[in-house]
N, C-alpha and C. Protein backbone atom coordinates (compact mmCIF):
# COMPACT_ATOMS: atom_id res chain seq x y z
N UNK A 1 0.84 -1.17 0.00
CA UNK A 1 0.00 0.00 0.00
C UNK A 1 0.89 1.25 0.00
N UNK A 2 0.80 1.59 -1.24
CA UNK A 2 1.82 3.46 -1.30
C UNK A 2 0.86 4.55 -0.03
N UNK A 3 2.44 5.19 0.54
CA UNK A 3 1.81 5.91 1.52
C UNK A 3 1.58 7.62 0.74
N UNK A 4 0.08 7.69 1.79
CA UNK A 4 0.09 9.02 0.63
C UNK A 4 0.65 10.47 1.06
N UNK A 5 0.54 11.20 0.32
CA UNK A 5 1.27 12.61 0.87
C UNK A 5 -0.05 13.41 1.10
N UNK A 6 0.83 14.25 2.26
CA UNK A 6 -0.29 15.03 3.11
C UNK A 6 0.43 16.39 3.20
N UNK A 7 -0.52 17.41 2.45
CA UNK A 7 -0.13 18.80 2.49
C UNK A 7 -0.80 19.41 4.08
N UNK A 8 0.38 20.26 4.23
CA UNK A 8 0.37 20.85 5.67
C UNK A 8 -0.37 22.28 5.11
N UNK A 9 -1.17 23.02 6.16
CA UNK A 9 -1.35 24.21 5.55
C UNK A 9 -0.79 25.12 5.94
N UNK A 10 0.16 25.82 5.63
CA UNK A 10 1.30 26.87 5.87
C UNK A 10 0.34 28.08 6.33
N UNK A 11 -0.05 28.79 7.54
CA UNK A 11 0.13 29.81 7.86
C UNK A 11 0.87 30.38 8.04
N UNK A 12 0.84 32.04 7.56
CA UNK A 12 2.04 32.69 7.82
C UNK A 12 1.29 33.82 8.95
N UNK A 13 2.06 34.47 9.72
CA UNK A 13 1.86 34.97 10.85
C UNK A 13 2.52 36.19 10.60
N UNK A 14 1.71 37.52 10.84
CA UNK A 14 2.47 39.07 10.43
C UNK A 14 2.45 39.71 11.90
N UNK A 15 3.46 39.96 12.26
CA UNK A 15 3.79 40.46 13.22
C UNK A 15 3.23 41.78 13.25
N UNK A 16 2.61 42.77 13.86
CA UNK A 16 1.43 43.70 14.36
C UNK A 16 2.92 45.00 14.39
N UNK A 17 3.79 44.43 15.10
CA UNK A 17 5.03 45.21 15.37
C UNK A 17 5.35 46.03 14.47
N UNK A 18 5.99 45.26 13.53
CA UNK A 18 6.97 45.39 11.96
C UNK A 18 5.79 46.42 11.26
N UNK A 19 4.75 46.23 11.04
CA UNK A 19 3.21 46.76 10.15
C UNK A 19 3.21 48.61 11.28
N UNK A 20 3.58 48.66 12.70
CA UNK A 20 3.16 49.41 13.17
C UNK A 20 4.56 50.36 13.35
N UNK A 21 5.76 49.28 13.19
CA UNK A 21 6.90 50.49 12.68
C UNK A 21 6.97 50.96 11.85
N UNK A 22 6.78 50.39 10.74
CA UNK A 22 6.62 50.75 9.00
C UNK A 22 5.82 52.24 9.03
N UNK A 23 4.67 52.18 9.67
CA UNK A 23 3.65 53.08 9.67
C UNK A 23 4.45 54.21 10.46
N UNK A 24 5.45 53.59 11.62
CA UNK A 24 5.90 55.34 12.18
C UNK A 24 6.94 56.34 11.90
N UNK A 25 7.60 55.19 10.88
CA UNK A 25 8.64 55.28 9.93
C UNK A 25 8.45 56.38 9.00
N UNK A 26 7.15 55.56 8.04
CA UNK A 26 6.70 56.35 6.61
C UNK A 26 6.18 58.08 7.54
N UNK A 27 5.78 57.75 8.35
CA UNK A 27 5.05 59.08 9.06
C UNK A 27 6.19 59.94 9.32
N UNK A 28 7.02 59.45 9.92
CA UNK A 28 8.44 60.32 10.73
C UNK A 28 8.56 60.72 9.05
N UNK A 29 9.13 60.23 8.12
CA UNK A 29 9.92 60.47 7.05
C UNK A 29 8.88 61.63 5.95
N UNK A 30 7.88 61.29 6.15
CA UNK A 30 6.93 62.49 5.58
C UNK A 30 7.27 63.71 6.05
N UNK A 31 6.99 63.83 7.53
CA UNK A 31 6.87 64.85 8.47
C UNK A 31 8.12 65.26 8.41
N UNK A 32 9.26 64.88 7.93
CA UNK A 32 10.65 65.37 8.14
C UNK A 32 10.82 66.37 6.58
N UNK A 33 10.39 65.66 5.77
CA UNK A 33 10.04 66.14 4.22
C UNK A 33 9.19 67.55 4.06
N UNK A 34 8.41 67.27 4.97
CA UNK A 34 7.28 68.75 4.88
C UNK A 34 8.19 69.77 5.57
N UNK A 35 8.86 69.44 6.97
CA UNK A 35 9.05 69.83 7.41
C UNK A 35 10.46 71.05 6.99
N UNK A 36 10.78 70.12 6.62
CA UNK A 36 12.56 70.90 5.35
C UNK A 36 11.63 71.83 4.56
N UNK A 37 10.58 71.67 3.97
CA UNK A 37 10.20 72.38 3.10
C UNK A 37 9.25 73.80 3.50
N UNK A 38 8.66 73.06 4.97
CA UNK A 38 8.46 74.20 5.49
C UNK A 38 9.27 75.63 5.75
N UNK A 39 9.91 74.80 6.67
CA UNK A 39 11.64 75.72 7.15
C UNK A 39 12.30 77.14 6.06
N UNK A 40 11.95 75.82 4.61
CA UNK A 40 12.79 77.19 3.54
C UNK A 40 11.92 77.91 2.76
N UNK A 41 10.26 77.52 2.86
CA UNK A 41 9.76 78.70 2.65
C UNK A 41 9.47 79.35 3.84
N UNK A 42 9.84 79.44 5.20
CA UNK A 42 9.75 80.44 6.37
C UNK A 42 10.82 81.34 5.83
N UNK A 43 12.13 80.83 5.87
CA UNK A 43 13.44 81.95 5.22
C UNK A 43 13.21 82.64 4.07
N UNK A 44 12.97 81.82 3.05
CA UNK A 44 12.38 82.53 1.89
C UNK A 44 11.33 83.68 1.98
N UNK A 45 10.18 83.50 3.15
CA UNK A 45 9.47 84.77 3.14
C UNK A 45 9.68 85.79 3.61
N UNK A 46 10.46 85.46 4.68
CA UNK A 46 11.55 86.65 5.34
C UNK A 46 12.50 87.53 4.55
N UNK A 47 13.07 86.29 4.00
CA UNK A 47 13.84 87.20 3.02
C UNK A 47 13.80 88.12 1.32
N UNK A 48 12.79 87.29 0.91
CA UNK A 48 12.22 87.78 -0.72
C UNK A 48 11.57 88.99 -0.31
N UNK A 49 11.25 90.48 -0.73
CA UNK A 49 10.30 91.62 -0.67
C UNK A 49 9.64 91.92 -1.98
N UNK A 50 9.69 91.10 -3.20
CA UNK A 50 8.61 91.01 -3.77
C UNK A 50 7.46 90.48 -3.50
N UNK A 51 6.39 91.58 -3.56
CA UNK A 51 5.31 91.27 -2.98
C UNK A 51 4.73 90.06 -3.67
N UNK A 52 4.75 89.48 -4.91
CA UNK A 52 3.89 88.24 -5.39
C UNK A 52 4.76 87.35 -5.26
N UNK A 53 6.12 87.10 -4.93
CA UNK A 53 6.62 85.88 -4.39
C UNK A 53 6.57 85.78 -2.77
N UNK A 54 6.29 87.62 -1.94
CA UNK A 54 5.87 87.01 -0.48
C UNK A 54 4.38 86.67 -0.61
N UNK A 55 3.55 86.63 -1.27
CA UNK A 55 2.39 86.30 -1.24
C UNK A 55 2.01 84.64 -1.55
N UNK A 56 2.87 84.37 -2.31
CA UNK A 56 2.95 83.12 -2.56
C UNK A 56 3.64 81.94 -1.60
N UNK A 57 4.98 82.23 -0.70
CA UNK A 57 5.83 81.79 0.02
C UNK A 57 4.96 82.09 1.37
N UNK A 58 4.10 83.11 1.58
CA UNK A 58 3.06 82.62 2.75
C UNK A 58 2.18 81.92 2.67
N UNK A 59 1.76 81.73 1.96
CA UNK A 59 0.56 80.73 1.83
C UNK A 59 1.03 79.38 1.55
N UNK A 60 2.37 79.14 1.08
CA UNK A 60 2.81 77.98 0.94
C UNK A 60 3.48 77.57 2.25
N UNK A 61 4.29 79.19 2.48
CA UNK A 61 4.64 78.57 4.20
C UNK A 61 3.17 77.72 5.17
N UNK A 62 2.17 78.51 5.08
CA UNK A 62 1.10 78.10 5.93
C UNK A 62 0.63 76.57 5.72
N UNK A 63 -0.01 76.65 4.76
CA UNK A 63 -0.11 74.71 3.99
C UNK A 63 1.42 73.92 4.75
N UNK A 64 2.27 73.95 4.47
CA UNK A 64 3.03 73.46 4.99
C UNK A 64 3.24 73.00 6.24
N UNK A 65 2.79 74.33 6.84
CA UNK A 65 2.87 74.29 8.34
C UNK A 65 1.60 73.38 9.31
N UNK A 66 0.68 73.92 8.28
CA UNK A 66 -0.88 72.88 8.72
C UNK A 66 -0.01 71.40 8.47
N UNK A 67 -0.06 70.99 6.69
CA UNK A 67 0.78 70.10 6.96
C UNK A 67 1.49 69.07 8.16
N UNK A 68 3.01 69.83 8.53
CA UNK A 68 3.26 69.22 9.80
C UNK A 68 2.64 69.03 10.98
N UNK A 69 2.08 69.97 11.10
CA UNK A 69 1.25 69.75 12.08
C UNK A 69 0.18 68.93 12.17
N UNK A 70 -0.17 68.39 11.32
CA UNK A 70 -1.45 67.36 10.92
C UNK A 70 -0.37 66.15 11.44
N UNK A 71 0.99 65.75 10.71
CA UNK A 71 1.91 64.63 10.53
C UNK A 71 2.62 64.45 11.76
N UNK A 72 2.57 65.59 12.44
CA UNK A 72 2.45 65.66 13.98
C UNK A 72 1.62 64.65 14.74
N UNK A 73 0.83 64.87 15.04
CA UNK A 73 -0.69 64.41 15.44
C UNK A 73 -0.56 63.22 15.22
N UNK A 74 -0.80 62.91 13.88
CA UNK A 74 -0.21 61.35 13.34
C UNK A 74 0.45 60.77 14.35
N UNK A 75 1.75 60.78 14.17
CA UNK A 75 2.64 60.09 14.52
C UNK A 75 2.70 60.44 16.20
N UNK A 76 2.34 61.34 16.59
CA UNK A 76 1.75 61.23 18.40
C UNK A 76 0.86 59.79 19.02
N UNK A 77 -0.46 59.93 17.87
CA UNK A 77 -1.31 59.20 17.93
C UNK A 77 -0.52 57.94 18.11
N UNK A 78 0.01 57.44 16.82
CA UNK A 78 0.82 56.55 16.69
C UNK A 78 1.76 55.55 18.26
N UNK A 79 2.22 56.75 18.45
CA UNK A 79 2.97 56.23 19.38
C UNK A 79 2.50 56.09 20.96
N UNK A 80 1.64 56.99 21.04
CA UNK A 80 0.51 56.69 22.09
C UNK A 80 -0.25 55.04 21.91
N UNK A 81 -0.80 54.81 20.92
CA UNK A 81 -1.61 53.52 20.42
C UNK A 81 0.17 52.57 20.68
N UNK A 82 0.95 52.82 20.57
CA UNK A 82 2.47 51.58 20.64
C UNK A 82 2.35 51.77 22.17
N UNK A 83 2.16 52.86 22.64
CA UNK A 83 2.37 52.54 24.57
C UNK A 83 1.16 51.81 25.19
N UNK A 84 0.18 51.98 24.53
CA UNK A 84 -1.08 51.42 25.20
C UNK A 84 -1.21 49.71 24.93
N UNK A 85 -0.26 49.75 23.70
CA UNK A 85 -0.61 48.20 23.59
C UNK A 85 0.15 47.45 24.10
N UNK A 86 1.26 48.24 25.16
CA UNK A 86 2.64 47.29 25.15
C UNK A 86 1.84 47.35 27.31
């Protein structure tokens, strides 16, 4: 009597961890991105005195600044939700 073969069923298992660093990672690395970009249109508006490039470099400063500050929050949240679960 041939013995027969028996498939195992491979679960794979995703660690909650790795998925929740990834996430504070991509967040940190955004927020660092806005953040550079914030920074040099703050100098830039300070320093340009044409009025339609300071008009423009404030309002881009501001978006920006909401921006981080949104990516802020984020990644607070974030790490609050990593202390609560540990």
């Amino acid at each position: 009597m041939p013995k027969k073969k028996v498939r195992k069923n491979k679960k794979t298992v995703v660690s909650k961890r790795s998925d929740s660093k990834k996430k504070m990672n991509m967040v940190f690395r955004r927020l660092i991105f806005f953040l550079i970009f914030f920074v040099l249109f703050l100098v830039l508006d300070a320093v340009i005195s044409n009025d339609m490039w300071d008009n423009f470099l404030g309002i881009a400063t501001w978006i920006f600044g909401f921006i981080c500050a949104a990516l802020l929050l984020v990644l607070l949240i974030l790490w609050f939700m990593k202390i609560i679960k540990k």
